[in-house]
PDB file of N, CA and C in Angstrom:
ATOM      1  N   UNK A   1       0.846  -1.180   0.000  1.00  0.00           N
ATOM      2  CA  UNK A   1       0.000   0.000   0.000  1.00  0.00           C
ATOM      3  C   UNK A   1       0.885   1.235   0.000  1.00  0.00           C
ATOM      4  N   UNK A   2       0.458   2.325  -0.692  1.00  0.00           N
ATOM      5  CA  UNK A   2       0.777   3.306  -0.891  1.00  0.00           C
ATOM      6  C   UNK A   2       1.192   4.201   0.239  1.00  0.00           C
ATOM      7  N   UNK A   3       2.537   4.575   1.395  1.00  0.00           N
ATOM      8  CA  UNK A   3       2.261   5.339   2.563  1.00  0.00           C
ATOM      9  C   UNK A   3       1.705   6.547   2.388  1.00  0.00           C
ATOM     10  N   UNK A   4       1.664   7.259   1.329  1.00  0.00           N
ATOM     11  CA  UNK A   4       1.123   8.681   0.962  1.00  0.00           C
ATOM     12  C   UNK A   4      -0.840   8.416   1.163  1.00  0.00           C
ATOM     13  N   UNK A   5      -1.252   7.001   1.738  1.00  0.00           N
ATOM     14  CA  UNK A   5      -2.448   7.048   1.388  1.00  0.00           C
ATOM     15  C   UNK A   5      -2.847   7.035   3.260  1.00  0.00           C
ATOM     16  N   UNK A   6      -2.060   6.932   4.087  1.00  0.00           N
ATOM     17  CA  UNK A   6      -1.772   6.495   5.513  1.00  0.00           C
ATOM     18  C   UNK A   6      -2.085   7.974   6.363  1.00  0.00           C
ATOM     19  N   UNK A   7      -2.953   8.250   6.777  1.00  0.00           N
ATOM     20  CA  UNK A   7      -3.121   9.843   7.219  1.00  0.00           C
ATOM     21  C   UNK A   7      -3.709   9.709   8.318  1.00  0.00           C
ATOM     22  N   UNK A   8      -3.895  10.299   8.912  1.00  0.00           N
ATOM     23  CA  UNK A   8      -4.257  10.393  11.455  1.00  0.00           C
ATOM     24  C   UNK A   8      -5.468   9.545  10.869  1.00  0.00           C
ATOM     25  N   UNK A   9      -6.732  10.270   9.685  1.00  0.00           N
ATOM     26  CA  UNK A   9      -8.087   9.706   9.700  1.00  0.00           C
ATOM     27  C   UNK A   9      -8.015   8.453   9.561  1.00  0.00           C
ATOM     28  N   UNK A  10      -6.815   7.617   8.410  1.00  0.00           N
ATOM     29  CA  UNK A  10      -6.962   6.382   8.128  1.00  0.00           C
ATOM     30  C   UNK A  10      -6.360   5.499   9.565  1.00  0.00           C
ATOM     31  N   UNK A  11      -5.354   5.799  10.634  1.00  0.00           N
ATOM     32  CA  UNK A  11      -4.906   5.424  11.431  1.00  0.00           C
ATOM     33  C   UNK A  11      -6.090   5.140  12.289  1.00  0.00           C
ATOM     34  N   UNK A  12      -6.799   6.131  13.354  1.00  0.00           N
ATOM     35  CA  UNK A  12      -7.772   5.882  14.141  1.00  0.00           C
ATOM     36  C   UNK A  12      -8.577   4.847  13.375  1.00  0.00           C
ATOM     37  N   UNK A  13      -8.658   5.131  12.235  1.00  0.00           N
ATOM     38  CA  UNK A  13     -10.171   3.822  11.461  1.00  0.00           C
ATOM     39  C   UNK A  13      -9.160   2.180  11.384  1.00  0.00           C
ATOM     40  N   UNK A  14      -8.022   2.401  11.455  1.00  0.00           N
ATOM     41  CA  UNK A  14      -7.054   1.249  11.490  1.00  0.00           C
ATOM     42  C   UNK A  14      -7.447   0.679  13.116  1.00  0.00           C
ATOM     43  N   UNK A  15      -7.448   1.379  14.026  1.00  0.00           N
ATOM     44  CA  UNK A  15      -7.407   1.239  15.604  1.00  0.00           C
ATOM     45  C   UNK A  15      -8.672   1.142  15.926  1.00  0.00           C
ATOM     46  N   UNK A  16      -9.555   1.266  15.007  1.00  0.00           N
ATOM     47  CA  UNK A  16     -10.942   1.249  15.456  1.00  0.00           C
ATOM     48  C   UNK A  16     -11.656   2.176  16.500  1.00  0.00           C
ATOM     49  N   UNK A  17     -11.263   3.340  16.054  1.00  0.00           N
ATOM     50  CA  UNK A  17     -11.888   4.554  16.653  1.00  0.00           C
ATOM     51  C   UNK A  17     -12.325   5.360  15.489  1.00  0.00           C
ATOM     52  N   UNK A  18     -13.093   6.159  15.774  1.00  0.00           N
ATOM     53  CA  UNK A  18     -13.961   7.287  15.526  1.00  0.00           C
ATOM     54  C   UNK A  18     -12.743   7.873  14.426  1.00  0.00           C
ATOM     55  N   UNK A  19     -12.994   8.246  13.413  1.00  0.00           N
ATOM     56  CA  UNK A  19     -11.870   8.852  12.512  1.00  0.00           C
ATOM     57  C   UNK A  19     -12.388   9.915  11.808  1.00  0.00           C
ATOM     58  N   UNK A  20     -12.778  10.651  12.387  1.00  0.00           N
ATOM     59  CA  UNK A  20     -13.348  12.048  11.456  1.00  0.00           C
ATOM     60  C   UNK A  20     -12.659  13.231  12.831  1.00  0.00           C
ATOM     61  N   UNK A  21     -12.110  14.177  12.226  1.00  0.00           N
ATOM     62  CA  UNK A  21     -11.466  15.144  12.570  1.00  0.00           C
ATOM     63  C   UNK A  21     -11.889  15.290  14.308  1.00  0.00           C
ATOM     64  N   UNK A  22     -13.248  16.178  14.218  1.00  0.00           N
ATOM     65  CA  UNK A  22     -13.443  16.281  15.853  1.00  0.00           C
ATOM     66  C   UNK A  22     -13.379  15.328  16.556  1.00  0.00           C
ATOM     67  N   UNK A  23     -13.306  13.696  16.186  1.00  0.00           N
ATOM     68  CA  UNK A  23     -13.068  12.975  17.149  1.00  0.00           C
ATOM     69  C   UNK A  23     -11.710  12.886  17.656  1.00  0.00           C
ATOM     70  N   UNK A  24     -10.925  12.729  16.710  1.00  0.00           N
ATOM     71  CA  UNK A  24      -9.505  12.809  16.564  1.00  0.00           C
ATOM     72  C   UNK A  24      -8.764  13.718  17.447  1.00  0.00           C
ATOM     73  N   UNK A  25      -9.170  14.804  17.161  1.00  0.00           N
ATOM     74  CA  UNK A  25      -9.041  15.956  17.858  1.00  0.00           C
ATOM     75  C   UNK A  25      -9.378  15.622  19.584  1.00  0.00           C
ATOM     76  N   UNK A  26     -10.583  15.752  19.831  1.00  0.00           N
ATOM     77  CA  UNK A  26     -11.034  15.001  21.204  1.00  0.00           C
ATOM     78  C   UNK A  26     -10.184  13.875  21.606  1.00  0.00           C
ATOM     79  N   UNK A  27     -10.029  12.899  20.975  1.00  0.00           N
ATOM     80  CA  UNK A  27      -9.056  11.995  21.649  1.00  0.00           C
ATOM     81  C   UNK A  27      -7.722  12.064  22.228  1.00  0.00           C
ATOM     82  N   UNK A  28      -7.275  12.911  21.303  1.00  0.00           N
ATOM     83  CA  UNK A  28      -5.539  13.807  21.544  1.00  0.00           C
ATOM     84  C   UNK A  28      -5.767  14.393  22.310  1.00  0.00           C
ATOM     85  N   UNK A  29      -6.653  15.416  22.568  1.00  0.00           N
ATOM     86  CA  UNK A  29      -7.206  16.145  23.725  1.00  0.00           C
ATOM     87  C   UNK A  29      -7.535  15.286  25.574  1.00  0.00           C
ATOM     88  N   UNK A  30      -7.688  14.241  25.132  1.00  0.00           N
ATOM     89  CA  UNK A  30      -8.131  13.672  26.590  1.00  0.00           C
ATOM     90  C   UNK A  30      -6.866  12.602  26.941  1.00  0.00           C
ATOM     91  N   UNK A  31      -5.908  12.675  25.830  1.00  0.00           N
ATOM     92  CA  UNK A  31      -4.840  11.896  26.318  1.00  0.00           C
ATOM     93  C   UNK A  31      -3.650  12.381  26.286  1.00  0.00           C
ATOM     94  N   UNK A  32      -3.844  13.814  26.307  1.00  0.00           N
ATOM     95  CA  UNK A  32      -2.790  14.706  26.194  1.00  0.00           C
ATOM     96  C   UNK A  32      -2.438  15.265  27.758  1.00  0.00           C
ATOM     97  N   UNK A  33      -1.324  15.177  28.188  1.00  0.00           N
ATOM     98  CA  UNK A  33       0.323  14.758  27.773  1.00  0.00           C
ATOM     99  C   UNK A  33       0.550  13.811  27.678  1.00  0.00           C
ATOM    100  N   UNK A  34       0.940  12.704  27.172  1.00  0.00           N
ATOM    101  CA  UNK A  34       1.546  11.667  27.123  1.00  0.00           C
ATOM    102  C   UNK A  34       3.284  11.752  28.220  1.00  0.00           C
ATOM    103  N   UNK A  35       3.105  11.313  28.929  1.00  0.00           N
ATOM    104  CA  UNK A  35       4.422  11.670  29.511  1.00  0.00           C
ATOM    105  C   UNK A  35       5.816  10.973  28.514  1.00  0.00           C
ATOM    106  N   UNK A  36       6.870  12.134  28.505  1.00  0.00           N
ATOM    107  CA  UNK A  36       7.939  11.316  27.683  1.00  0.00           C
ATOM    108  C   UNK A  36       8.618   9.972  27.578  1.00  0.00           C
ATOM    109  N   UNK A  37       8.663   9.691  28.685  1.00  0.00           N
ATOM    110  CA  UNK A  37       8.946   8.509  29.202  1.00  0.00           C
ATOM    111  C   UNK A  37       8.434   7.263  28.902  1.00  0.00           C
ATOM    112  N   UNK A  38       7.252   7.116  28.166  1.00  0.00           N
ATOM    113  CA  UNK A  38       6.444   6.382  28.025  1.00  0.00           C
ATOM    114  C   UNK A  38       6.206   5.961  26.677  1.00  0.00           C
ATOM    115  N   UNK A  39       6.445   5.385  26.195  1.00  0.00           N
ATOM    116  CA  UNK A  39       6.383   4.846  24.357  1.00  0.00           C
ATOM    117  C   UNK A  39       4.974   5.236  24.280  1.00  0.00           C
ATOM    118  N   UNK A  40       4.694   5.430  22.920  1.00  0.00           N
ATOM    119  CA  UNK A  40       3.299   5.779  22.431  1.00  0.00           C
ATOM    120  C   UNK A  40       2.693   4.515  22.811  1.00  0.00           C
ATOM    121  N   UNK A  41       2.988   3.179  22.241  1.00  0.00           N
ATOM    122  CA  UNK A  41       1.868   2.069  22.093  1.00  0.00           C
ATOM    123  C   UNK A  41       2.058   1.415  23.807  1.00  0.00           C
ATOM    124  N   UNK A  42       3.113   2.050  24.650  1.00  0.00           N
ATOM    125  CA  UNK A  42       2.961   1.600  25.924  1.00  0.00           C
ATOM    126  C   UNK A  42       1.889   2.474  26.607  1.00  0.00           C
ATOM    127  N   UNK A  43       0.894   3.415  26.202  1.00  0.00           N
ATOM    128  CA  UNK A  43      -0.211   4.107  27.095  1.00  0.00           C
ATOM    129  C   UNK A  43      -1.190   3.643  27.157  1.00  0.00           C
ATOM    130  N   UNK A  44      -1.289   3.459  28.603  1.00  0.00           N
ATOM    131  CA  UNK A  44      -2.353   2.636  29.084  1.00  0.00           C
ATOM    132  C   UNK A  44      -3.924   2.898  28.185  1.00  0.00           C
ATOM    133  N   UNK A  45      -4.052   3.525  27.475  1.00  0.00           N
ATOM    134  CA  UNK A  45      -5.495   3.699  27.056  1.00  0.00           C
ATOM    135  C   UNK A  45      -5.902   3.077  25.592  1.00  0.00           C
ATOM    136  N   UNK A  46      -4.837   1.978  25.153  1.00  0.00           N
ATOM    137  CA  UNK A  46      -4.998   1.517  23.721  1.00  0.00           C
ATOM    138  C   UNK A  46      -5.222  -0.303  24.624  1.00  0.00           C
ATOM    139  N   UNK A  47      -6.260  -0.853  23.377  1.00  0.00           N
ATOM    140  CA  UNK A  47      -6.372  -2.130  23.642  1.00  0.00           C
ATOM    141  C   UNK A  47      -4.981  -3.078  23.512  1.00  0.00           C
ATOM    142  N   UNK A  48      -5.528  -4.218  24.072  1.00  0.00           N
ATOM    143  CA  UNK A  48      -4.281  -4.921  23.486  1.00  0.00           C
ATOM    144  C   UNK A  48      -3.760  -5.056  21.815  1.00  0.00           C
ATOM    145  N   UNK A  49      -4.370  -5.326  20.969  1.00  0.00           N
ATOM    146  CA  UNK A  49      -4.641  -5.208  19.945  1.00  0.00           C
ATOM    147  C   UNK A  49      -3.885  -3.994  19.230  1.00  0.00           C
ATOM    148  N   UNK A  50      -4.614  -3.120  19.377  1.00  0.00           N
ATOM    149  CA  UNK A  50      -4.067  -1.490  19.423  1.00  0.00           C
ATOM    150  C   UNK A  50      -2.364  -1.337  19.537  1.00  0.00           C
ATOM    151  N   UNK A  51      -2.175  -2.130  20.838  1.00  0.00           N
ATOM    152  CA  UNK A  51      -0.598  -2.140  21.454  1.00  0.00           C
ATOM    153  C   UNK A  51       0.010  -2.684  20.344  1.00  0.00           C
ATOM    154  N   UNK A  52      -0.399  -3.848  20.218  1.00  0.00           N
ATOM    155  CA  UNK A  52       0.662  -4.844  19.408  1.00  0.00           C
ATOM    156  C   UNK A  52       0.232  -4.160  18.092  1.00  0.00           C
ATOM    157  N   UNK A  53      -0.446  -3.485  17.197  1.00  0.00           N
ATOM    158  CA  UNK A  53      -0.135  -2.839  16.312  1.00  0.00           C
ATOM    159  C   UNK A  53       0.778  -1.883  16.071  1.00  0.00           C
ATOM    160  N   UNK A  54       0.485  -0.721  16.776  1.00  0.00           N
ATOM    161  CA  UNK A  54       1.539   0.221  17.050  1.00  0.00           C
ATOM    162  C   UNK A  54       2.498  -0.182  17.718  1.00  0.00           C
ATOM    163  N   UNK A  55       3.136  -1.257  18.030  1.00  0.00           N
ATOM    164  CA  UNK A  55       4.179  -1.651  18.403  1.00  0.00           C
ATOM    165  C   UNK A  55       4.967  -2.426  17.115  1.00  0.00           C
ATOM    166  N   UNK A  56       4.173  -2.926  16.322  1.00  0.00           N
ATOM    167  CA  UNK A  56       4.857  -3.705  15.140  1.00  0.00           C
ATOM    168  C   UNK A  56       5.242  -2.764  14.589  1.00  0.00           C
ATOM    169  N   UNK A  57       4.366  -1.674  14.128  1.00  0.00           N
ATOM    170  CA  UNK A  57       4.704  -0.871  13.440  1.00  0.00           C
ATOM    171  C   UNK A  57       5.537  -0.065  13.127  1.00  0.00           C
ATOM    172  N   UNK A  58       6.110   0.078  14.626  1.00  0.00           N
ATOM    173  CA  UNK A  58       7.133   1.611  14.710  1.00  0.00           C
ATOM    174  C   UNK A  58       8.653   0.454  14.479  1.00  0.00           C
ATOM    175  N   UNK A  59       8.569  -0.691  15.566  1.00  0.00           N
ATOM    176  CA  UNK A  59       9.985  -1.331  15.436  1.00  0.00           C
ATOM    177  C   UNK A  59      10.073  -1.880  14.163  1.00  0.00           C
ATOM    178  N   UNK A  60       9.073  -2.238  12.851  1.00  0.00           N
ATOM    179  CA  UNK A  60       9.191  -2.848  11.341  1.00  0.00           C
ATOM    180  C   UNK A  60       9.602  -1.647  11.022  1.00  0.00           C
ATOM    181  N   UNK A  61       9.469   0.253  11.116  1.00  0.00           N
ATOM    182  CA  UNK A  61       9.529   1.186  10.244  1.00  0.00           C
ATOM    183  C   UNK A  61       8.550   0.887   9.205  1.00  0.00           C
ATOM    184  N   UNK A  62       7.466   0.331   9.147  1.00  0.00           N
ATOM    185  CA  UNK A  62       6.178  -0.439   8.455  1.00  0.00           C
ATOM    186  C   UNK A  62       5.693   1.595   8.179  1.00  0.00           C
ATOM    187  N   UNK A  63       4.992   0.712   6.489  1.00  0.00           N
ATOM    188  CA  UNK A  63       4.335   2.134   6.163  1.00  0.00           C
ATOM    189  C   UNK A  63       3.645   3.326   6.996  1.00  0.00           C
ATOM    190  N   UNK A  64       3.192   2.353   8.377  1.00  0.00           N
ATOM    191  CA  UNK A  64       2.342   3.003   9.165  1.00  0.00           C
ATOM    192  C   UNK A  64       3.139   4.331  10.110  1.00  0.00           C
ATOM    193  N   UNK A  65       4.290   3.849  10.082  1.00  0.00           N
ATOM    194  CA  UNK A  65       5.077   4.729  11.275  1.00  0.00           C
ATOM    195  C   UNK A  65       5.245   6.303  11.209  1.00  0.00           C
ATOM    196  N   UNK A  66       5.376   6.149  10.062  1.00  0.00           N
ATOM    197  CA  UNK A  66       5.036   8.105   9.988  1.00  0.00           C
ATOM    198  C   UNK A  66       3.933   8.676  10.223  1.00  0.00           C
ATOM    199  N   UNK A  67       2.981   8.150  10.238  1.00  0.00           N
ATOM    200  CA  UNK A  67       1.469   8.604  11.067  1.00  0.00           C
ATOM    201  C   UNK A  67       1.548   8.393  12.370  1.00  0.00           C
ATOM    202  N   UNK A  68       2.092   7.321  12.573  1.00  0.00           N
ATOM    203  CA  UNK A  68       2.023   6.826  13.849  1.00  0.00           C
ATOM    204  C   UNK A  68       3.129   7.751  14.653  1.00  0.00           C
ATOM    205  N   UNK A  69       4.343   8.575  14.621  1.00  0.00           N
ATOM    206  CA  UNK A  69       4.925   9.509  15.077  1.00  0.00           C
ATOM    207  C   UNK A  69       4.404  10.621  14.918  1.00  0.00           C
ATOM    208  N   UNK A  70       3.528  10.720  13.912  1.00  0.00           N
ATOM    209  CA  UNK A  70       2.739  12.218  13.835  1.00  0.00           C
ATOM    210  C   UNK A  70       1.945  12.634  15.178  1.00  0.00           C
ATOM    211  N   UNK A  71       1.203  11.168  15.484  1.00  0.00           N
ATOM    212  CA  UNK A  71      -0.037  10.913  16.720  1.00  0.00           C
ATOM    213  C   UNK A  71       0.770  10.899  18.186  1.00  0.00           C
ATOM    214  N   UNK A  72       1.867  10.488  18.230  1.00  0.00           N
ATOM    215  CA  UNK A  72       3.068  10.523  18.900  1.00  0.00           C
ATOM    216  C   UNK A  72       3.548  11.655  19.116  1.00  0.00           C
ATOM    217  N   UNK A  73       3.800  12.460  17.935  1.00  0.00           N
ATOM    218  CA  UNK A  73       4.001  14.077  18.554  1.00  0.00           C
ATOM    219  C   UNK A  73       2.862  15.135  19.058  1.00  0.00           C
ATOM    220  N   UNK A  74       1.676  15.242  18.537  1.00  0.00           N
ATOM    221  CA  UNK A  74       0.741  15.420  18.915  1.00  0.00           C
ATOM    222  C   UNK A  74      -0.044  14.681  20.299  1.00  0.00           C
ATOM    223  N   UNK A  75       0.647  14.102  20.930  1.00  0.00           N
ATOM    224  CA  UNK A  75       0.067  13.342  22.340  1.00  0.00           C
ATOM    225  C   UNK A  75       1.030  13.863  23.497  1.00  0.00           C
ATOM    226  N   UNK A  76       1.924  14.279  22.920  1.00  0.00           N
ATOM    227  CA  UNK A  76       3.177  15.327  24.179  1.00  0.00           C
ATOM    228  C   UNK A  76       3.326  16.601  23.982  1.00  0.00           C
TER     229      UNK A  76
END
């Protein structure tokens, strides 16, 4: 798959959340700060599922990871 096709909306709909802007928004919002210390897919508020995605993802460098650091910078 194309990574240019991989964007925050397609991520949350990957994770099975709400993927239209104000939700998105709201979610970053209620899990914001992420403390530094803490890996993105280690915060307590993602399923298991969730975890082990964003965990494959970032250590493969898998198409997904540049969204997935986007959501990562936007959570600190």
């Amino acid at each position: 798959m194309d990574a240019n096709l991989h964007t925050i909306s397609n991520l949350f709909a990957q994770l099975g959340l709400p993927a239209d802007p104000a939700a998105i928004e709201e979610f970053i919002d209620c899990h914001r700060p992420l403390a530094n210390e803490i890996a993105l897919y280690r915060a307590p508020f993602w399923t298991d599922a969730q975890r082990s995605f964003l965990k494959e993802e970032i250590i493969e460098d898998a198409d997904w990871a540049g969204v997935i650091d986007e959501l990562n910078s936007r959570l600190r």
